[in-house]
Protein backbone atom coordinates (compact mmCIF):
# COMPACT_ATOMS: atom_id res chain seq x y z
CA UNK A 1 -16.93 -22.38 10.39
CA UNK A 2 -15.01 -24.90 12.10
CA UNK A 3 -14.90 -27.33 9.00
CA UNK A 4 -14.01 -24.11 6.85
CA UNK A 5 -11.04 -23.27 9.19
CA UNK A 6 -9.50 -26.93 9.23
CA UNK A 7 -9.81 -27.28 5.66
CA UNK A 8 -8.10 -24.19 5.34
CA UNK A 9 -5.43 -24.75 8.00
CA UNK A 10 -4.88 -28.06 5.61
CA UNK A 11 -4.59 -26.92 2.51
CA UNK A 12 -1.85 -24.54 3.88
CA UNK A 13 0.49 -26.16 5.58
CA UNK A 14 0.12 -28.87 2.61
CA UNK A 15 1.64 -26.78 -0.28
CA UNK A 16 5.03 -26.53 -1.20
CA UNK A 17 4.91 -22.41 -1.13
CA UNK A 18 4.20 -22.96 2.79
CA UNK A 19 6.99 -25.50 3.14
CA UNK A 20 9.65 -23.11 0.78
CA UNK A 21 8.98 -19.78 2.41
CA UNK A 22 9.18 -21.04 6.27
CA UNK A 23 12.17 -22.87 5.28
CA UNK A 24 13.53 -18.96 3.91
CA UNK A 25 12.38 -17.35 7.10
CA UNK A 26 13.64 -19.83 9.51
CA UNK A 27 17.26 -19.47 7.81
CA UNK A 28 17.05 -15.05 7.07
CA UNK A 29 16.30 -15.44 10.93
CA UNK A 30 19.55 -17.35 11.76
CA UNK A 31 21.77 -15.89 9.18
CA UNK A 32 20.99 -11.78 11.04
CA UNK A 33 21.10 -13.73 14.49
CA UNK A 34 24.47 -15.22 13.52
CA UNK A 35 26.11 -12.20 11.96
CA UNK A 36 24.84 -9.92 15.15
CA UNK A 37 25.91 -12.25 18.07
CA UNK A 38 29.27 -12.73 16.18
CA UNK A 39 30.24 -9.22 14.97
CA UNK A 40 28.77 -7.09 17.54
CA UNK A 41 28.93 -6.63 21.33
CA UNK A 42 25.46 -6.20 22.31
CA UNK A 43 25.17 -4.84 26.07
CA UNK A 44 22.65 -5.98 28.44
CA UNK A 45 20.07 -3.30 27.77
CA UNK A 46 20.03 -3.55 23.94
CA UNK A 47 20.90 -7.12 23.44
CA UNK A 48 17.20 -8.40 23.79
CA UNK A 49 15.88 -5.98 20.88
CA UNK A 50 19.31 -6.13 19.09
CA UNK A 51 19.20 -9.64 18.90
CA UNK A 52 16.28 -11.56 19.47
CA UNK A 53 14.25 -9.32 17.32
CA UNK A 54 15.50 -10.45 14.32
CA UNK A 55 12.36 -12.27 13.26
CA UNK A 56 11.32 -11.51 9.57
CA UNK A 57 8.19 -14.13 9.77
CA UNK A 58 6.18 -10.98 9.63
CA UNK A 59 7.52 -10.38 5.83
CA UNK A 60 6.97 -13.82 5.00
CA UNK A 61 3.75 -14.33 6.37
CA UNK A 62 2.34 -11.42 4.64
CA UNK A 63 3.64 -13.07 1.16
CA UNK A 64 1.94 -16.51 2.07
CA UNK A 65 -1.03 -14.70 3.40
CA UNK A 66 -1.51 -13.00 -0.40
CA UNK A 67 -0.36 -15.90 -2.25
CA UNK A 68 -3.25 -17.63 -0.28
CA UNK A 69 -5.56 -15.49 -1.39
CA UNK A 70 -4.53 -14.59 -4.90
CA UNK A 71 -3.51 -17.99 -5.68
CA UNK A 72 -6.98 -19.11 -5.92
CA UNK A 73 -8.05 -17.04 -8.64
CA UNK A 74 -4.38 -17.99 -9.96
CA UNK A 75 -5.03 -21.87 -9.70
CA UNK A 76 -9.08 -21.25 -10.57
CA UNK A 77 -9.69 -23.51 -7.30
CA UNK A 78 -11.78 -20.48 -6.26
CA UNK A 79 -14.87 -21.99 -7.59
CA UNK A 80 -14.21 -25.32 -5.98
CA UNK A 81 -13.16 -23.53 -2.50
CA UNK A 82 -16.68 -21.55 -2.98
CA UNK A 83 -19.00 -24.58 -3.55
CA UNK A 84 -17.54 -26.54 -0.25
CA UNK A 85 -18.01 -23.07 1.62
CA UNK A 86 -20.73 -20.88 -0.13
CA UNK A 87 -20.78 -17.91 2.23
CA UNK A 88 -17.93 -16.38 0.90
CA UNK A 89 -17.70 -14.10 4.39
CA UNK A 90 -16.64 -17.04 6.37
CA UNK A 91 -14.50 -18.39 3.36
CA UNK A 92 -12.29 -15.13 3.55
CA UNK A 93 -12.43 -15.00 7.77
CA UNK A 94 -11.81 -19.00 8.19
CA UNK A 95 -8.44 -17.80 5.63
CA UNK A 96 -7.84 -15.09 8.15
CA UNK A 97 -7.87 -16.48 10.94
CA UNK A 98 -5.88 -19.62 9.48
CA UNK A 99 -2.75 -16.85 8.60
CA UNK A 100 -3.04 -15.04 11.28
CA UNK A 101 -2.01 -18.43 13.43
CA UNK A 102 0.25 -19.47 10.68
CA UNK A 103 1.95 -16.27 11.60
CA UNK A 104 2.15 -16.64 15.46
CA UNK A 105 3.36 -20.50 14.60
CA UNK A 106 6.30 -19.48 12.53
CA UNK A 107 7.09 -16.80 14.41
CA UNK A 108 7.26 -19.11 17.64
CA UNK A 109 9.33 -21.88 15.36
CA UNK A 110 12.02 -18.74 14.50
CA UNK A 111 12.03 -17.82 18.32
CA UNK A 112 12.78 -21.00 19.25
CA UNK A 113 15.48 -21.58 16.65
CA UNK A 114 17.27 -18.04 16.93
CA UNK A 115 17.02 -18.38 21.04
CA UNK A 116 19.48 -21.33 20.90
CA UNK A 117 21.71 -20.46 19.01
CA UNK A 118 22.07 -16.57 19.75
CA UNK A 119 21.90 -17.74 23.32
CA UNK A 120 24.47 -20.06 22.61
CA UNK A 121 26.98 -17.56 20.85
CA UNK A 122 26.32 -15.04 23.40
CA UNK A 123 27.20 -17.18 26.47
CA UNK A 124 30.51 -18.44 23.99
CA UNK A 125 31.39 -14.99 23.80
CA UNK A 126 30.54 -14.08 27.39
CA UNK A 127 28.40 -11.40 26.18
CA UNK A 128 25.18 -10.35 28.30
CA UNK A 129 22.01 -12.57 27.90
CA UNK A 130 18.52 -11.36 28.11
CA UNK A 131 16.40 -13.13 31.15
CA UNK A 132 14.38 -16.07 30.36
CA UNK A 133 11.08 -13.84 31.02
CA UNK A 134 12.18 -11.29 28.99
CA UNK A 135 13.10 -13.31 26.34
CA UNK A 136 9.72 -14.71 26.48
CA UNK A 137 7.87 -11.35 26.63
CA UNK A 138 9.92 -10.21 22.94
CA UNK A 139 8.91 -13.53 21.78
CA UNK A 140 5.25 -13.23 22.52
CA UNK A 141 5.13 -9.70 21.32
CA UNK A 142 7.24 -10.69 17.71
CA UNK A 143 4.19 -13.53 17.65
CA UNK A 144 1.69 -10.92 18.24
CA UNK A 145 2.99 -8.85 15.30
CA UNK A 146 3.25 -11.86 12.57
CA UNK A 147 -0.28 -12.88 13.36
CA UNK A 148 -1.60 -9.37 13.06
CA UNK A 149 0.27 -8.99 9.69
CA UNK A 150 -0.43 -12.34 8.32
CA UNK A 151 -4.36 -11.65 8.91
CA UNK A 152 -3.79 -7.84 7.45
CA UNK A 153 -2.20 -9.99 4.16
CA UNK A 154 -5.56 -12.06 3.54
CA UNK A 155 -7.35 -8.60 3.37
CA UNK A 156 -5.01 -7.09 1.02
CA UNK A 157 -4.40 -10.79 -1.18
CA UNK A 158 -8.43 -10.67 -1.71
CA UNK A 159 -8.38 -7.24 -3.09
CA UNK A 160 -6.17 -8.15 -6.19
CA UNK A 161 -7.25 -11.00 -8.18
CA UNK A 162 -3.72 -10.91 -9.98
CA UNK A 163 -1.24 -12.60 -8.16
CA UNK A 164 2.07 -11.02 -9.38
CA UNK A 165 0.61 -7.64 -9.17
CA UNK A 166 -0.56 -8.56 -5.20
CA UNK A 167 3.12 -9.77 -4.29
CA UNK A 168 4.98 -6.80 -6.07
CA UNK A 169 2.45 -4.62 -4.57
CA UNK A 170 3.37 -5.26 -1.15
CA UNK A 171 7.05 -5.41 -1.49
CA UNK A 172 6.90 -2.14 -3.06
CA UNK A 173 4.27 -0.97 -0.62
CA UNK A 174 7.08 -2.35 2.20
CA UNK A 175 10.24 -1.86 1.58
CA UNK A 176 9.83 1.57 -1.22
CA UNK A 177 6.68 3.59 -0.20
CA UNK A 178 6.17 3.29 3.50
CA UNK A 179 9.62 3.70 4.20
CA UNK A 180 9.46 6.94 2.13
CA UNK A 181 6.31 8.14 4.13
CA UNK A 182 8.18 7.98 6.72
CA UNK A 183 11.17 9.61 5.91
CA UNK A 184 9.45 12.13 4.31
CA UNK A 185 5.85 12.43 6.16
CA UNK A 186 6.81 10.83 9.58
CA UNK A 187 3.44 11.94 10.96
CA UNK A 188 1.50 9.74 8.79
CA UNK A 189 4.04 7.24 8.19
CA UNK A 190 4.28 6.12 11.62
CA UNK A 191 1.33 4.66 11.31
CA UNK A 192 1.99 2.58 8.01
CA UNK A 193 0.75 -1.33 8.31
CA UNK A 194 3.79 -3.10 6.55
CA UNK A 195 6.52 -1.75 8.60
CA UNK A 196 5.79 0.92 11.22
CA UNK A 197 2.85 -0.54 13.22
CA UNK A 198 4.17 -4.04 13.41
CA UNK A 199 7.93 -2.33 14.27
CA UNK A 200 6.25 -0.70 17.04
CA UNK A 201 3.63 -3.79 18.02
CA UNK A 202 6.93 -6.02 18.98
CA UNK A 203 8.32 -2.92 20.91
CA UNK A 204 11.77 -2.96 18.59
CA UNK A 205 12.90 0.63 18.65
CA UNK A 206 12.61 2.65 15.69
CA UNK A 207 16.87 2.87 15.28
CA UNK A 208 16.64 -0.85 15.01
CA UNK A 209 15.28 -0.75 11.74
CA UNK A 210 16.90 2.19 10.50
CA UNK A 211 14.09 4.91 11.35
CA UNK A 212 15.61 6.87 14.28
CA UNK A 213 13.64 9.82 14.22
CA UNK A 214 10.42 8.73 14.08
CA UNK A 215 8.16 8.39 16.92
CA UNK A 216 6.42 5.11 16.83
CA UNK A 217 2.87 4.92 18.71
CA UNK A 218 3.25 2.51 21.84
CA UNK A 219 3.05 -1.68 21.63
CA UNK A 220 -0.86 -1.36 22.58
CA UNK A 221 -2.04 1.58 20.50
CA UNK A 222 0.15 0.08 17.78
CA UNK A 223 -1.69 -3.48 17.97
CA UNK A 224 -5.13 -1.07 17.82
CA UNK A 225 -3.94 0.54 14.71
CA UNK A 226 -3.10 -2.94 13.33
CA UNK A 227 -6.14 -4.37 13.87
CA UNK A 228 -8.23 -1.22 12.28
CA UNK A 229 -5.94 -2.11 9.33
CA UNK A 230 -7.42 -5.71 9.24
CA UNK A 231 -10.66 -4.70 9.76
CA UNK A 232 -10.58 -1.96 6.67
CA UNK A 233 -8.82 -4.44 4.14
CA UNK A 234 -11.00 -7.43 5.11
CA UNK A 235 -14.52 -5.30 4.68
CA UNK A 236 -12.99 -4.11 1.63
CA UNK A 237 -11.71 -7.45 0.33
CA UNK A 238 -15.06 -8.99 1.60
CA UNK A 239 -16.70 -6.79 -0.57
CA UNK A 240 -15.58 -7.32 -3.81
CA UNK A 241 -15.24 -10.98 -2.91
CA UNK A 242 -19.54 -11.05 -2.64
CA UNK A 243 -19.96 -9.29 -6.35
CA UNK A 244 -16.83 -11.05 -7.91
CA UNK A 245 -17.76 -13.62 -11.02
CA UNK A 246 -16.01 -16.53 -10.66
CA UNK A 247 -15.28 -17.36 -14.12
């Protein structure tokens, strides 16, 4: 397993998708940071989740983690992949596991990067800053939600063999679909995978992302939910990944 998860970790922080999308999420990060600290005048109860939430290496993650999948059926290195690791169970949890700590990394990378310099704008401003242990709590917690949502993305990348279908899927699944579930079916929404649960994992109130009226379930029942999720996709995905031809 070990072998599997190191060749794994390799081959993804070796590819130019990796490299391209961190670079994206690093910079969203900073641009929302930027724009916040300088237009707005956070106070010193909302300027930790007003601020220092604005971490979007959970959307990111959750692309890689599909491409990651998807891509090898893409790329046909499926069949190579398969013959250095035949049990195709620890193939799809050594890719799990390997996402799920690319998402903590890049989330930690984006904390440290939008900590200086909304720090630094704040104090220029002489607007409230956040304690260093709080700041470190919302960190930890943001990392807590891009892991669980870049292992959730393995699960739901190994269910669809097509890669374009996989990434529209989840965009649509993110930003059209669970969004309307909760708008329109808040009692079922709330506990959506893409958006909700990890909202509500990294304790950012619901208003912060533009669902005010919904009642999110707490950080722990959220991460709970969450991992459920991860379960259900990778038993799923594992599934079809036994019977699957690899022609």
């Amino acid at each position: 397993m070990k072998a599997i998860l190191r060749a794994e970790l390799i081959k993804l922080r070796t590819t130019r998708t990796f490299i391209t999308l961190t670079a994206f999420a690093v910079g969203t990060s900073l641009l929302i940071v930027t724009l916040t600290t300088i237009l707005e005048e956070p106070t010193q109860e909302s300027v930790l989740t007003d601020v220092f939430t604005a971490d979007t290496s959970g959307l990111f993650i959750l692309i890689l983690a599909v491409i990651g999948i998807s891509g090898e059926w893409r790329h046909h290195t499926i069949t190579s992949s398969l013959l250095a690791a035949p049990d195709r169970i620890r193939f799809l949890a050594a890719k799990t596991i390997a996402f799920a700590a690319a998402g903590l990394v890049l989330s930690l990378v984006i904390s440290i990067a939008i900590g200086i310099v909304g720090l630094a704008i704040l104090s220029a401003r002489d607007l409230p800053t956040p304690t260093i242990g709080d700041l470190a709590a919302q960190f930890a917690r943001n990392a807590m939600a891009a892991a669980l949502i870049g292992a959730f993305g393995v699960g739901i990348g190994a269910l669809l063999r097509n890669q374009v279908v996989a990434i529209v899927g989840v965009l649509v699944l993110s930003f059209i679909v669970e969004p309307a579930m909760i708008g329109l079916v808040p009692e079922v929404g709330r506990l959506g995978p893409f958006v909700a649960l990890p909202t509500a994992a990294a304790s950012i109130p619901p208003e912060n992302v533009g669902f005010s009226d919904v009642d999110l379930p707490p950080a722990g029942l959220a991460v709970l939910y969450m991992l459920a999720w991860i379960g259900a996709a990778f038993a799923a995905g594992a599934a079809l990944l036994r019977t699957r031809d690899l022609e």
